[in-house]
N, C-alpha and C. Protein backbone atom coordinates (compact mmCIF):
# COMPACT_ATOMS: atom_id res chain seq x y z
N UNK A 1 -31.52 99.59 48.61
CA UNK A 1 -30.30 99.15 48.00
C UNK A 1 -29.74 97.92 48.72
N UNK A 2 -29.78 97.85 50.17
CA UNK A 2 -29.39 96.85 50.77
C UNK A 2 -29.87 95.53 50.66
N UNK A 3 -31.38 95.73 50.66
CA UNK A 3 -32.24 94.98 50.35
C UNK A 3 -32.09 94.10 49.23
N UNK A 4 -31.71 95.15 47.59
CA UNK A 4 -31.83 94.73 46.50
C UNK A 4 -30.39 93.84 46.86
N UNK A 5 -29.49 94.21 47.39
CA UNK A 5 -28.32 93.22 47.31
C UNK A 5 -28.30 91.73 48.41
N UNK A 6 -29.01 92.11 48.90
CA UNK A 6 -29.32 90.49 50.27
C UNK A 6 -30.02 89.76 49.65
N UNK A 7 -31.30 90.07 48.19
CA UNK A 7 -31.60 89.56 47.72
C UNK A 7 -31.02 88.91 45.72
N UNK A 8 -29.80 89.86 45.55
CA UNK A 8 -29.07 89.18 44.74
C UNK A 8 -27.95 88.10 45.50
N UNK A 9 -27.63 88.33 46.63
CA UNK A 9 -27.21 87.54 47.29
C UNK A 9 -27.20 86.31 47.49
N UNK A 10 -28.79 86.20 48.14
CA UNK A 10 -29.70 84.85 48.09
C UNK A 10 -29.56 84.30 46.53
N UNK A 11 -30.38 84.90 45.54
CA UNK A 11 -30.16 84.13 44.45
C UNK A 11 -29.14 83.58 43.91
N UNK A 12 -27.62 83.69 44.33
CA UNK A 12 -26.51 83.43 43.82
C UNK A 12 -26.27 82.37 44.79
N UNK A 13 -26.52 82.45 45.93
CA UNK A 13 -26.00 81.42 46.77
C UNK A 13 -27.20 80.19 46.12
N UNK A 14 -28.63 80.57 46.16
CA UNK A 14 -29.60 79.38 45.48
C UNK A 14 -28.91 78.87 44.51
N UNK A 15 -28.47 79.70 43.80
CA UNK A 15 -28.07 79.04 42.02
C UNK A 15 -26.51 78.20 42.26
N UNK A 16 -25.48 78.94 43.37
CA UNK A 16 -24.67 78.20 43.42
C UNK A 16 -24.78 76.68 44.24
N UNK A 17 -26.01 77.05 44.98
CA UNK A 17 -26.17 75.71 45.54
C UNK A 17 -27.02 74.61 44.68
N UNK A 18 -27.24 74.68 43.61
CA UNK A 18 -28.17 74.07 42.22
C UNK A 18 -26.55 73.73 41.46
N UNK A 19 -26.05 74.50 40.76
CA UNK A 19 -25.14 74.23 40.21
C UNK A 19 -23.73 73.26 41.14
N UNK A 20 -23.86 72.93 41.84
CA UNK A 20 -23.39 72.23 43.11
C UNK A 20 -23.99 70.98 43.13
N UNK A 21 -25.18 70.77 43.13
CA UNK A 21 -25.88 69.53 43.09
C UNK A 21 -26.09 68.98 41.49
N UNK A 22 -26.08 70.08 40.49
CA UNK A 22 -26.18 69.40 39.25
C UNK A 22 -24.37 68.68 38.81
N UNK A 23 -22.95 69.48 39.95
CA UNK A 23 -21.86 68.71 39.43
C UNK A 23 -21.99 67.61 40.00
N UNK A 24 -22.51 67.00 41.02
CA UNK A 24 -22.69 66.28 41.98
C UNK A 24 -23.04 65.07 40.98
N UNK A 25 -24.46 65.64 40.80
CA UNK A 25 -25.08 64.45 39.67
C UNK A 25 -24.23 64.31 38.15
N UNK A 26 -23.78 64.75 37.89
CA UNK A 26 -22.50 64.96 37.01
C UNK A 26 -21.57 63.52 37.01
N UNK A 27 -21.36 63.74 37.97
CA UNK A 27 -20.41 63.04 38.44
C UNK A 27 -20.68 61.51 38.85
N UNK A 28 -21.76 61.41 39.73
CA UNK A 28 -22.37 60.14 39.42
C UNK A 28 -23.24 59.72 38.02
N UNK A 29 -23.61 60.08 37.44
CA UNK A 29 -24.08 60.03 36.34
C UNK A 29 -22.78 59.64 35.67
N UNK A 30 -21.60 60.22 35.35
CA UNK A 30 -20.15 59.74 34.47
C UNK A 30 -20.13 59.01 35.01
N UNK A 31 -19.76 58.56 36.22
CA UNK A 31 -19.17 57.32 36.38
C UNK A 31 -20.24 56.17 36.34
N UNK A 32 -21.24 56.34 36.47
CA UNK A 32 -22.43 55.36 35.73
C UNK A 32 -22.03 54.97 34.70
N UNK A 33 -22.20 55.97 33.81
CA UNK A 33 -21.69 55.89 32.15
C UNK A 33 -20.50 55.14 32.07
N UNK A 34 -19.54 55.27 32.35
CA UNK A 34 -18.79 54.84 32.40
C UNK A 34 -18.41 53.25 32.85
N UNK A 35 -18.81 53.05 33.59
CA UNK A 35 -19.10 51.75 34.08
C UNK A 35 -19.96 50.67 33.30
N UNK A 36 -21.57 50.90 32.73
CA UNK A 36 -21.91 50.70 31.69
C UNK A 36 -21.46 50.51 30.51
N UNK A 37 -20.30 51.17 30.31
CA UNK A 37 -20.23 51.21 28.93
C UNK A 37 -18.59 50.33 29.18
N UNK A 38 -18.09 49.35 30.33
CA UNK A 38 -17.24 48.80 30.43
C UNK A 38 -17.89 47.59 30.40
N UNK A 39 -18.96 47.41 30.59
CA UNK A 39 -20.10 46.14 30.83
C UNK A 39 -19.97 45.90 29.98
N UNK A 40 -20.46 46.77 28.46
CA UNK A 40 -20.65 46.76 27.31
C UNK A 40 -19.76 46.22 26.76
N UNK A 41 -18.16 47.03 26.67
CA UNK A 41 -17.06 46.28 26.25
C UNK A 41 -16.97 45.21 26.35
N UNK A 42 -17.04 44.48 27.43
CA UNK A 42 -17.16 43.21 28.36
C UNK A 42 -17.99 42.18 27.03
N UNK A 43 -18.90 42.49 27.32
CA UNK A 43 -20.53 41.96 26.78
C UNK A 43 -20.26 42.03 25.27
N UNK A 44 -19.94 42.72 24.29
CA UNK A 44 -19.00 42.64 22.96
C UNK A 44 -18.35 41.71 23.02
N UNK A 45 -17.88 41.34 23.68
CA UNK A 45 -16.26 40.48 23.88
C UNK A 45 -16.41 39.41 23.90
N UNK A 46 -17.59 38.98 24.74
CA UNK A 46 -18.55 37.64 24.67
C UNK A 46 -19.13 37.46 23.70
N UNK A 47 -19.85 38.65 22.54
CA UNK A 47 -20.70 38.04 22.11
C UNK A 47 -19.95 37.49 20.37
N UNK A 48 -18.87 38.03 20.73
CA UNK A 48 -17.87 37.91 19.39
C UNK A 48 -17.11 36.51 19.77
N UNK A 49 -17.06 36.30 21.05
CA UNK A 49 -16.08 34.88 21.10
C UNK A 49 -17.72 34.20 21.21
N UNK A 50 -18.85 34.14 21.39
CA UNK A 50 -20.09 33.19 20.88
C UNK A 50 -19.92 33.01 19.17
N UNK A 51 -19.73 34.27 18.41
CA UNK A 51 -19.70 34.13 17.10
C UNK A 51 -18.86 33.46 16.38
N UNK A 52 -17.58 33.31 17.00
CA UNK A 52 -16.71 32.71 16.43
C UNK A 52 -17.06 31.04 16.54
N UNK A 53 -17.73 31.03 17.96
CA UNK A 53 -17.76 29.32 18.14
C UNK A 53 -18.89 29.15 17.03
N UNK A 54 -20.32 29.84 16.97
CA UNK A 54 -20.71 29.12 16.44
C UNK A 54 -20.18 29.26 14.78
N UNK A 55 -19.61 30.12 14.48
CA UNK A 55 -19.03 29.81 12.93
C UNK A 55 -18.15 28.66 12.77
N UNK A 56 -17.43 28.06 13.50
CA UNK A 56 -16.55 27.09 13.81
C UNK A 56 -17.98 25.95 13.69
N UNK A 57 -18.42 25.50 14.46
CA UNK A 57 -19.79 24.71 14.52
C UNK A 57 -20.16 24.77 13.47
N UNK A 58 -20.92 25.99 13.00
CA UNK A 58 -21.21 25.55 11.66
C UNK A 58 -20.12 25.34 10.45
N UNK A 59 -18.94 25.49 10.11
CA UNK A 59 -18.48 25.36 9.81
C UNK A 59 -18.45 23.27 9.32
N UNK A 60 -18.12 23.16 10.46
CA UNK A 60 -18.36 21.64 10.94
C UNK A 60 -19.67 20.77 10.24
N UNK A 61 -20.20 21.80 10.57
CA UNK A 61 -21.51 20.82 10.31
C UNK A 61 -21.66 20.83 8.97
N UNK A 62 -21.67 22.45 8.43
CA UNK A 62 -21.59 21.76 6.98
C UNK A 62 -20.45 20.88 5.94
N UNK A 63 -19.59 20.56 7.03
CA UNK A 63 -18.92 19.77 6.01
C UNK A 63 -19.47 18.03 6.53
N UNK A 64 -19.93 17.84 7.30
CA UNK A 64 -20.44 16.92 7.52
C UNK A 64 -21.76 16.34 6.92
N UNK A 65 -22.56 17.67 6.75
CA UNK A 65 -23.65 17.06 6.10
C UNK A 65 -23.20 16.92 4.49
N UNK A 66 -22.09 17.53 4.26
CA UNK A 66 -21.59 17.35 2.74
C UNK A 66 -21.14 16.07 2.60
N UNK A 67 -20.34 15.64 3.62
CA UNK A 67 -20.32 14.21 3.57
C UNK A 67 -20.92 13.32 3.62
N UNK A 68 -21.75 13.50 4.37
CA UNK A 68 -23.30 12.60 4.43
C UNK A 68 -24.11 12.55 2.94
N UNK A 69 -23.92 13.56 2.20
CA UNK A 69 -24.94 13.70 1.29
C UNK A 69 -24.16 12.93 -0.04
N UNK A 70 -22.68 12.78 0.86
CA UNK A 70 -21.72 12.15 -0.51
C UNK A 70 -21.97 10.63 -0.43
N UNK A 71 -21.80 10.85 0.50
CA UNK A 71 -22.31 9.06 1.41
C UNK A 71 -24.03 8.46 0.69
N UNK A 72 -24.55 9.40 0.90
CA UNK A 72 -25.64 8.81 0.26
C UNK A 72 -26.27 8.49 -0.89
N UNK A 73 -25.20 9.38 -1.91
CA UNK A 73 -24.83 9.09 -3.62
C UNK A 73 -24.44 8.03 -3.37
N UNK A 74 -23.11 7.95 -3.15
CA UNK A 74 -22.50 6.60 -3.34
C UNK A 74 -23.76 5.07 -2.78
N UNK A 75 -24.03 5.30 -1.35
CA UNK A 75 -25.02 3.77 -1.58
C UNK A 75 -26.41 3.86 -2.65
N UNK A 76 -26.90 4.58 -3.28
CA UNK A 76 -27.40 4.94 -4.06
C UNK A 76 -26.98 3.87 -5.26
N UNK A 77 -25.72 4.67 -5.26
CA UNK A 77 -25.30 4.22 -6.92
C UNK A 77 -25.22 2.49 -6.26
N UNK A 78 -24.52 2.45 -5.48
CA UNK A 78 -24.36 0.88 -5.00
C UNK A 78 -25.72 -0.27 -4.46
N UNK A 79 -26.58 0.53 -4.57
CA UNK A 79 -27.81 -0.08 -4.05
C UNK A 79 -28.23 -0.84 -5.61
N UNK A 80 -28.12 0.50 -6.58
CA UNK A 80 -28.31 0.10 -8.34
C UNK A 80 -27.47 -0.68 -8.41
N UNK A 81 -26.77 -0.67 -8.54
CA UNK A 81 -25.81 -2.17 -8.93
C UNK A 81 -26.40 -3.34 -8.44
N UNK A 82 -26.47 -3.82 -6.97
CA UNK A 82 -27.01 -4.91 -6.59
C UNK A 82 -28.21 -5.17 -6.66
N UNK A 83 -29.07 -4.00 -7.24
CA UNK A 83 -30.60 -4.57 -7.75
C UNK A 83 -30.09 -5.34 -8.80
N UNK A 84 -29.47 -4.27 -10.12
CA UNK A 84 -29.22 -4.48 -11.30
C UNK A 84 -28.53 -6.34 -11.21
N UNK A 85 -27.44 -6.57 -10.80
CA UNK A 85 -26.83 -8.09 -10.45
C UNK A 85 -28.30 -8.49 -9.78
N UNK A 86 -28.96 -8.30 -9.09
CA UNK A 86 -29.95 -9.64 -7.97
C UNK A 86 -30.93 -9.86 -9.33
């Protein structure tokens, strides 16, 4: 009987000393997580103020090449004329 209890004993102290090391890792493990996932926030935050610039950029550009392409009607039409007169 003594026996059987020195050896439920042991196993409780094993298991409490397991369950001890698994809060342990618990705990570093959350605050890993946690930390990571502030990176993340972080790293979102950047990649949405990249998106905005380049929509702005492009934005830009296509009105520029719209202008360009208006630009190039017009000497077009003006190129015909001064064949048409030469």
């Amino acid at each position: 009987m003594v026996s059987k209890l020195g050896d439920e004993k042991k196993k409780y102290e094993s298991l409490l000393d397991e369950k001890l090391e698994i809060d342990e890792k618990l705990i570093i493990s959350t605050k890993a997580f946690e930390e990571t996932k502030e990176k993340i926030i972080a790293q979102d935050k950047v990649i949405e103020e990249f998106k905005a610039k380049i929509e702005a950029q492009t934005k830009v550009t296509d009105e520029l090449t719209h202008k360009i392409d208006e630009e190039k009607k017009i000497n077009r039409v003006e190129e015909e004329k001064f064949r048409k007169l030469a």
